[in-house]
Protein backbone atom coordinates (compact mmCIF):
# COMPACT_ATOMS: atom_id res chain seq x y z
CA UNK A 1 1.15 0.04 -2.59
CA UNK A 2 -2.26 -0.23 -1.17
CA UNK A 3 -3.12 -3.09 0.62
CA UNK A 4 -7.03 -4.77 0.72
CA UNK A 5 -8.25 -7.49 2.65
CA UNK A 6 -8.93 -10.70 0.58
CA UNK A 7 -11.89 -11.46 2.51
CA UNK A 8 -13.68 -7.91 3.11
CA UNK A 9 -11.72 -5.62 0.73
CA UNK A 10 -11.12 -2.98 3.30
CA UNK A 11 -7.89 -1.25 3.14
CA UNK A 12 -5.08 -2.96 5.27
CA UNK A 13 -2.79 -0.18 6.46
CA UNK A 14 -1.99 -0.89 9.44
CA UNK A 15 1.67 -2.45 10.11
CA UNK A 16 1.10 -4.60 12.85
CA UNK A 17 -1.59 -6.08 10.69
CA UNK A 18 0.26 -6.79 7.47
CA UNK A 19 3.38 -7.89 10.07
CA UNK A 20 1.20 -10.60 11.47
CA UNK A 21 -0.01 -11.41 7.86
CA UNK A 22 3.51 -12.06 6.59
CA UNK A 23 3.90 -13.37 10.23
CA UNK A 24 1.17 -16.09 10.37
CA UNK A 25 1.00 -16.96 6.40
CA UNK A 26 4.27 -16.13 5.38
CA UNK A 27 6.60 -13.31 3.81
CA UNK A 28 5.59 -14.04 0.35
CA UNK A 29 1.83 -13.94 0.87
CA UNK A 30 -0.15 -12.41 -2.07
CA UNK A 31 -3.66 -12.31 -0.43
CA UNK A 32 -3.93 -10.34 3.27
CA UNK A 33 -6.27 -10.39 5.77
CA UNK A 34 -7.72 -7.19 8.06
CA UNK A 35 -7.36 -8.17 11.99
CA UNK A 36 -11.37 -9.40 11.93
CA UNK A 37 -11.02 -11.62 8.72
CA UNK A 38 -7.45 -12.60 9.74
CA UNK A 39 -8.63 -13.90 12.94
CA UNK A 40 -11.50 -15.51 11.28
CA UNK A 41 -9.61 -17.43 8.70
CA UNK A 42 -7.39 -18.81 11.61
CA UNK A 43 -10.30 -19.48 13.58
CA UNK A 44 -9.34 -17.24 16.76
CA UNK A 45 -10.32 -14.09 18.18
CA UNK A 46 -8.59 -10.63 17.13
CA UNK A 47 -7.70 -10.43 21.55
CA UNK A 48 -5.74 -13.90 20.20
CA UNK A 49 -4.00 -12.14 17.41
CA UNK A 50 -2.98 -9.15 19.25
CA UNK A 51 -1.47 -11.51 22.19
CA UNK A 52 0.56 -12.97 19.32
CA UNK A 53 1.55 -9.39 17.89
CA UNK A 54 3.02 -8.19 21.68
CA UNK A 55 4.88 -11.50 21.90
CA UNK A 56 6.61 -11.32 18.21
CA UNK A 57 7.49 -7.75 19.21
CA UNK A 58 9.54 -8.39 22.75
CA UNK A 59 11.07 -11.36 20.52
CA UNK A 60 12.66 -9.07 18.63
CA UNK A 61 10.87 -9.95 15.49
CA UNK A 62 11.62 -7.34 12.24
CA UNK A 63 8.08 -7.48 11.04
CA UNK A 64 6.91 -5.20 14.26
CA UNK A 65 9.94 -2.88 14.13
């Protein structure tokens, strides 16, 4: 399945980004966000975003593993 940004339409492969995606918006989410348009939509920086990845991860949570 090939993921594109709702906002940009660039391809979204990365699986940090589509964790924080499902993270942020919720596991259901039909429209995703690159880590630009993501932080954007939030209204946050991508430095913000990437804080919040690292932290999710040394929780333990299964959308980073």
């Amino acid at each position: 399945m090939q993921i594109k940004c709702s906002m940009c339409f660039c391809n979204v492969t990365e699986k940090d980004t589509i964790g924080i995606n499902k993270k942020l918006l919720g596991e259901d989410i039909l429209n995703y966000y690159c880590m630009d348009c993501l932080a954007n939509y939030l209204d946050c920086s991508v430095d913000d975003l990437l804080d919040k990845i690292e932290e999710f991860k040394e929780e333990g949570c299964t959308l980073f593993k």
